[in-house]
N, C-alpha and C. Protein backbone atom coordinates (compact mmCIF):
# COMPACT_ATOMS: atom_id res chain seq x y z
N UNK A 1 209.83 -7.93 82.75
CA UNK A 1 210.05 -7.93 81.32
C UNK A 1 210.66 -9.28 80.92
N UNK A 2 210.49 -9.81 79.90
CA UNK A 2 210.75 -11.32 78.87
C UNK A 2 212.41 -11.26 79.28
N UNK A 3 212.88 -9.93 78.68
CA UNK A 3 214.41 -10.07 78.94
C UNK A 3 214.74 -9.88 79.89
N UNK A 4 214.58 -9.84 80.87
CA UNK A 4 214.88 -10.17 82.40
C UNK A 4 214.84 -11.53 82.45
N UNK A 5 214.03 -12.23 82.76
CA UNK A 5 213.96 -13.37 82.94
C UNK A 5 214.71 -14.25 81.82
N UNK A 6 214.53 -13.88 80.78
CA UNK A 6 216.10 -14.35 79.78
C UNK A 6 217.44 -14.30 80.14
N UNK A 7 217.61 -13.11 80.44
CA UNK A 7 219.35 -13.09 81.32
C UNK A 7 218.89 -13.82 82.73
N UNK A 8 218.37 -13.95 83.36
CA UNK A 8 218.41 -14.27 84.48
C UNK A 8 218.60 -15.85 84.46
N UNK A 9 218.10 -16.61 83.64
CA UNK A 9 217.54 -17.61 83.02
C UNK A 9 219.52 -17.99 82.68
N UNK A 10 220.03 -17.26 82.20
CA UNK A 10 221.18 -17.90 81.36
C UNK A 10 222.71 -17.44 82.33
N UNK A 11 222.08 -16.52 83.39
CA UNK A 11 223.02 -16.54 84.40
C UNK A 11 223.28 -15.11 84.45
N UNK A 12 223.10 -13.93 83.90
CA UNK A 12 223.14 -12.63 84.07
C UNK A 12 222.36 -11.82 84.39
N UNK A 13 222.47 -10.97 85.43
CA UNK A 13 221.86 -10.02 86.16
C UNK A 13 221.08 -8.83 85.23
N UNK A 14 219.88 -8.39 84.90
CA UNK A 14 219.30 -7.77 84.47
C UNK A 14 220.37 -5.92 84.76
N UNK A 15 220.60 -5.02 83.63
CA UNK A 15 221.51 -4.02 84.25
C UNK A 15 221.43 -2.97 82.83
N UNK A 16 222.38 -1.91 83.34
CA UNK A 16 222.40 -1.27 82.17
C UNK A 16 223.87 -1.23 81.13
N UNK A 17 224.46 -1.99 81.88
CA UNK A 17 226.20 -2.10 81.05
C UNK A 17 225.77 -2.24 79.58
N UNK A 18 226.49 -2.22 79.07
CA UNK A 18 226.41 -2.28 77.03
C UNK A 18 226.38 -3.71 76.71
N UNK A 19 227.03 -4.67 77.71
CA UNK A 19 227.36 -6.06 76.50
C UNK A 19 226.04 -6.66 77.09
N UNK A 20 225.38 -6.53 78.27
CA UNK A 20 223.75 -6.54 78.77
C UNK A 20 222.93 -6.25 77.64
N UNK A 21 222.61 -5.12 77.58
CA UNK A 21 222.44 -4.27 76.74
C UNK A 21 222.31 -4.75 74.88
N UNK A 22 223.51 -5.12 74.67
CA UNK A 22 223.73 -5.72 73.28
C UNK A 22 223.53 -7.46 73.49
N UNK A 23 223.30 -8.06 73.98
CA UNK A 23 223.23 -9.36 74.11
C UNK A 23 221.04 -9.31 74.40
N UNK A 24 220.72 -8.25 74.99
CA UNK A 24 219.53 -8.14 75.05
C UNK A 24 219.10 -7.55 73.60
N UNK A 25 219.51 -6.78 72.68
CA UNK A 25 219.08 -6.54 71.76
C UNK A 25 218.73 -7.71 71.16
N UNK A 26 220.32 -8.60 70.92
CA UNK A 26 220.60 -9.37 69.88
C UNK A 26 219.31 -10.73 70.09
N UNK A 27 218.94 -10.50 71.48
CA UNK A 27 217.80 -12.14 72.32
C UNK A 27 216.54 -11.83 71.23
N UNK A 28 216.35 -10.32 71.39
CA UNK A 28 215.16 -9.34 71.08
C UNK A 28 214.77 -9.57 69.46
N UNK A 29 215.98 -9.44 69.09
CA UNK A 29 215.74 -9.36 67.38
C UNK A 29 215.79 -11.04 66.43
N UNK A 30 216.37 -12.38 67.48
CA UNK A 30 216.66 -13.60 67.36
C UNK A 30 215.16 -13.97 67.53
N UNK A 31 214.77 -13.30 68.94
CA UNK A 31 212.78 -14.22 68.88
C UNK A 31 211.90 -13.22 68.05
N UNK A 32 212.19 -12.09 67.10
CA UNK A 32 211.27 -11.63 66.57
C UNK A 32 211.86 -12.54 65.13
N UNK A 33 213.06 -12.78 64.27
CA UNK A 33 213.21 -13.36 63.54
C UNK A 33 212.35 -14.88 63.44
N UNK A 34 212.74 -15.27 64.60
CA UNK A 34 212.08 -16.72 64.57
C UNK A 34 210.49 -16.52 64.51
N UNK A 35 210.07 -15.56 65.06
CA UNK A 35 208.33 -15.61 64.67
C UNK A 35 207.95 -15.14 63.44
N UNK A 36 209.04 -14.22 63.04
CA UNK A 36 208.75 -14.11 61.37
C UNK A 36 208.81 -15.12 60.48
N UNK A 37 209.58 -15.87 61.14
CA UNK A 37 210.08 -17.20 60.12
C UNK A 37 209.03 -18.52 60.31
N UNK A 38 208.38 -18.37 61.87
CA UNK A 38 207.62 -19.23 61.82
C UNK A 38 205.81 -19.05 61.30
N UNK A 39 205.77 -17.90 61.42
CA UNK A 39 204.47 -17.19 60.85
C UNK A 39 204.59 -17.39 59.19
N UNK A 40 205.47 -16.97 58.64
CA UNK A 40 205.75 -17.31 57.16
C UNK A 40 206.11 -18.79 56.94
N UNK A 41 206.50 -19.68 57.42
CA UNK A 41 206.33 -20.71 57.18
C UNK A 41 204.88 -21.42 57.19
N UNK A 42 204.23 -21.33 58.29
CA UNK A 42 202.88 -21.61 57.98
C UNK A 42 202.12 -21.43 57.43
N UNK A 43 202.30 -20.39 55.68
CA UNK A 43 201.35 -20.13 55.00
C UNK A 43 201.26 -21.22 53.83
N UNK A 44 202.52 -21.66 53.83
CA UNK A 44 203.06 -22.51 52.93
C UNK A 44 203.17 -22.47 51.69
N UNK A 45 203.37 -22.87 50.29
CA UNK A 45 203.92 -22.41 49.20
C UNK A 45 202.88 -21.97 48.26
N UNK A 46 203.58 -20.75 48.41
CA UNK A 46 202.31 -19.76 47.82
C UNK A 46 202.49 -19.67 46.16
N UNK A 47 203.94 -20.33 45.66
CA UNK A 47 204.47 -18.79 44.16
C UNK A 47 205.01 -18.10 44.80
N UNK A 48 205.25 -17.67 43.33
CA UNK A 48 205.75 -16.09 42.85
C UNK A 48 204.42 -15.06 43.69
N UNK A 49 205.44 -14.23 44.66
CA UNK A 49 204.70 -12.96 45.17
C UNK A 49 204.02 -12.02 43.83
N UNK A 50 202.80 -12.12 44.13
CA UNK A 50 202.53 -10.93 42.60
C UNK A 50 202.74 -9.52 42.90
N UNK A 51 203.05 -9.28 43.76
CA UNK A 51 203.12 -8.15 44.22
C UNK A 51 204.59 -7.50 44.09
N UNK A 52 205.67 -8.11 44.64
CA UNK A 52 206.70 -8.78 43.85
C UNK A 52 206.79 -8.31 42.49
N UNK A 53 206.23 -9.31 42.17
CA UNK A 53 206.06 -9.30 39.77
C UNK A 53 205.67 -8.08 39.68
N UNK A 54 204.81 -7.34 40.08
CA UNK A 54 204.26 -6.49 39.50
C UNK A 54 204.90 -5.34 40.15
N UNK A 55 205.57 -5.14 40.45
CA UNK A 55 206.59 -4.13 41.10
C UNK A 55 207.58 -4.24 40.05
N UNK A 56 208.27 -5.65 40.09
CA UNK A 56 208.98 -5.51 39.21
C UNK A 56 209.18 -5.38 37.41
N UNK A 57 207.70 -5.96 36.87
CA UNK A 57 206.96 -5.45 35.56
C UNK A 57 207.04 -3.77 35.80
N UNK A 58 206.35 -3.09 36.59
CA UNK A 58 206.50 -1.85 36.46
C UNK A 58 207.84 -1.50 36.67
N UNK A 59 208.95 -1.56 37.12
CA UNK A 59 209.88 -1.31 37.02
C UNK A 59 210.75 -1.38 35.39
N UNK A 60 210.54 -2.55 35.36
CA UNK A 60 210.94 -3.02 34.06
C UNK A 60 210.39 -2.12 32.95
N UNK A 61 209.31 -1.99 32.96
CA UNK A 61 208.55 -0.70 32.08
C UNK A 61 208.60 0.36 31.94
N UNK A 62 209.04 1.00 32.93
CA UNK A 62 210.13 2.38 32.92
C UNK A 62 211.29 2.32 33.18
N UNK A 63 212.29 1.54 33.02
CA UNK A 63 213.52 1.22 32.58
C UNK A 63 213.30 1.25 30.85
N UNK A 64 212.18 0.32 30.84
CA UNK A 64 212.46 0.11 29.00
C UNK A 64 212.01 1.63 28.50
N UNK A 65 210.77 2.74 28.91
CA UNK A 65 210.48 4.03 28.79
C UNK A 65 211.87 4.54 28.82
N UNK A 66 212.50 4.39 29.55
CA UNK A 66 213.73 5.43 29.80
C UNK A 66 214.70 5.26 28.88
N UNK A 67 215.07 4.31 28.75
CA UNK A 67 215.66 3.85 27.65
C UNK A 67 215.61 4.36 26.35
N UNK A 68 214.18 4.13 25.99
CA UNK A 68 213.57 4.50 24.87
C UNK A 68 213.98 6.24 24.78
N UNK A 69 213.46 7.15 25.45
CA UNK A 69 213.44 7.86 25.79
C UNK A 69 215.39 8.72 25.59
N UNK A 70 216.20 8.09 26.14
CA UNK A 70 217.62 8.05 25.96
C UNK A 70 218.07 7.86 24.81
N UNK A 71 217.78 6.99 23.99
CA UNK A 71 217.91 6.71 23.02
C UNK A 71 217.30 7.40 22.06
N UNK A 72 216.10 8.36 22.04
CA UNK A 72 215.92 9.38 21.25
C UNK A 72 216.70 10.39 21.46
N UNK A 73 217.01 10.85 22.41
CA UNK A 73 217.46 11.69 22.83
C UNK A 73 219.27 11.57 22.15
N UNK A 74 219.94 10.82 22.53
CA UNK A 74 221.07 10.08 21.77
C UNK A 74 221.42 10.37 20.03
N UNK A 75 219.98 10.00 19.94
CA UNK A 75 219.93 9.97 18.00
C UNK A 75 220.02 11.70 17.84
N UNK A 76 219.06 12.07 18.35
CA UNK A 76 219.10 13.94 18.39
C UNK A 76 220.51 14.66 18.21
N UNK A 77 221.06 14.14 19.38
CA UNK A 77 222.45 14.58 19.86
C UNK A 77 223.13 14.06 18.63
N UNK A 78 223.11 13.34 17.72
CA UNK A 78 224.11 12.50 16.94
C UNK A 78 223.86 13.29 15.79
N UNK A 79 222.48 13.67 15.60
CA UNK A 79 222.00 13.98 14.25
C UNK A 79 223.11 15.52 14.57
N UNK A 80 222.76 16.42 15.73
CA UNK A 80 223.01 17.63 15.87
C UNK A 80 224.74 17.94 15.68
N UNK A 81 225.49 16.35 16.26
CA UNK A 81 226.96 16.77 16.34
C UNK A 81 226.98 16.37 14.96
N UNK A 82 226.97 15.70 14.22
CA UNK A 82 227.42 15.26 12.48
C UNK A 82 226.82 16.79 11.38
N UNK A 83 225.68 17.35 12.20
CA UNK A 83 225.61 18.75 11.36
C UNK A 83 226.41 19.84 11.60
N UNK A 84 227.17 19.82 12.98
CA UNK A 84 228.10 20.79 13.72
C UNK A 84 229.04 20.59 12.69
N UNK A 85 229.27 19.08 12.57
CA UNK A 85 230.82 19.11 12.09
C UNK A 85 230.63 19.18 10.57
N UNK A 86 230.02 18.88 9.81
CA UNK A 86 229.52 19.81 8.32
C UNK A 86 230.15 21.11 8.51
N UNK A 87 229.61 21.66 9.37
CA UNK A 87 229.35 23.24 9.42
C UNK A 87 230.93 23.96 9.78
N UNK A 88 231.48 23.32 10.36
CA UNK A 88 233.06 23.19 11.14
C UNK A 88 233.41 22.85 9.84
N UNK A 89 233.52 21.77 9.15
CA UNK A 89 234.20 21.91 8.02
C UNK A 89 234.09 22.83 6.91
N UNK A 90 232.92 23.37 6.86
CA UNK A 90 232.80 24.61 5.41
C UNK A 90 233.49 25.71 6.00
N UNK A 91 233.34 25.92 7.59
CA UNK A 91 233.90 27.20 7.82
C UNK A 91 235.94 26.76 8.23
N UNK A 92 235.97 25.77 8.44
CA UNK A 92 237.34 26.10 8.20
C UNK A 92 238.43 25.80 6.78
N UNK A 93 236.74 25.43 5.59
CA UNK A 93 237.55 25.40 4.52
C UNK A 93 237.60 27.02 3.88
N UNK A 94 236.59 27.92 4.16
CA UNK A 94 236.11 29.65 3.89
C UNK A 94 237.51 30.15 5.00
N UNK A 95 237.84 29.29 6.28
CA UNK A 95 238.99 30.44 6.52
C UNK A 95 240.14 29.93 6.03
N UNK A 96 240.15 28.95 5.52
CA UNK A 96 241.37 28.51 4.85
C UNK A 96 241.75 29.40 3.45
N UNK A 97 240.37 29.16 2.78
CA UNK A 97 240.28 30.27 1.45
C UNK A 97 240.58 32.11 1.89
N UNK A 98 239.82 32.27 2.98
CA UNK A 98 240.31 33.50 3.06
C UNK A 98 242.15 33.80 3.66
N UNK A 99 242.20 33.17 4.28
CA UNK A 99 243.70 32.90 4.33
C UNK A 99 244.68 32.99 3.27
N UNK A 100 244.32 32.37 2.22
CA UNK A 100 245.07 32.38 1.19
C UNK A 100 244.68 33.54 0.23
N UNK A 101 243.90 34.19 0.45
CA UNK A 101 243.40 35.85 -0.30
C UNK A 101 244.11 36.74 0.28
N UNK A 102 244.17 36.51 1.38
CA UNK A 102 244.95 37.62 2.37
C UNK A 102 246.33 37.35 2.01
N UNK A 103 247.11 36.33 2.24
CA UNK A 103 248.48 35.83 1.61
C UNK A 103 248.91 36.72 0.43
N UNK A 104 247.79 36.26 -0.61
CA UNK A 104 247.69 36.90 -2.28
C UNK A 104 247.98 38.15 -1.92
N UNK A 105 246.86 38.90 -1.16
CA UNK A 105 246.82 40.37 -0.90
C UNK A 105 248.05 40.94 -0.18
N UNK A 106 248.44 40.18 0.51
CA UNK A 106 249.69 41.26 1.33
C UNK A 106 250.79 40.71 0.12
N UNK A 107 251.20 39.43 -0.65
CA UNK A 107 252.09 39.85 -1.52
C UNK A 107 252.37 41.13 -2.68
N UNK A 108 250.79 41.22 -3.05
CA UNK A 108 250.87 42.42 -4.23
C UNK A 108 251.10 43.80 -3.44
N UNK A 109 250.57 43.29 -1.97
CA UNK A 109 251.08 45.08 -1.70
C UNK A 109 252.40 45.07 -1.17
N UNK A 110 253.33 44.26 -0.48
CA UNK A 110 254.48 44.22 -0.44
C UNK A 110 254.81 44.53 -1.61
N UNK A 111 254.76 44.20 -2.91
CA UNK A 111 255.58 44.64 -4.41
C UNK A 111 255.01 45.65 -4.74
């Protein structure tokens, strides 16, 4: 195996200990980086990924849907609490009025 001859190469015995082990990962994931990096370098300058853009256009487009969407929803809710509180106010001006009938009423029957 590659990493054998890598540790062997740098002075360590091929084995199963952990820092073996983790120093072989770390060889593993250093020469797959570098071929990613050198494979993508050789395509050379491409732009803007459209694939990329257009991920992120569609994204952007249901963010702004949702939005939209929230924001009706928002106005609804606004329209619905400002008619609640209309309605909260007539009825606690009717128990206020009845309040004061009842007042009236238990004075005349006290006398």
């Amino acid at each position: 195996m590659i990493y054998d001859i890598l540790l062997t190469a740098i002075g360590l015995s091929p084995g199963r200990s952990s820092t073996v082990n983790i120093y072989t990962q770390t060889v593993h994931r250093t020469t797959q980086n570098k071929q990613y990096i050198e494979q993508h370098n050789n395509l050379g300058e491409c732009g803007p990924c459209p694939v990329l853009a257009r991920f992120t256009l569609v994204f952007a487009l249901k963010l702004r849907k949702k939005h939209e969407e929230l924001r009706k929803k928002h106005e609804e809710l606004r329209k619905k609490h400002e008619e609640l509180k209309k309605k909260h106010e007539e009825l606690r001006k009717k128990h206020e009025e009845l309040r004061k009938k009842h007042e009236e009423l238990r004075k005349k029957h006290d006398n």
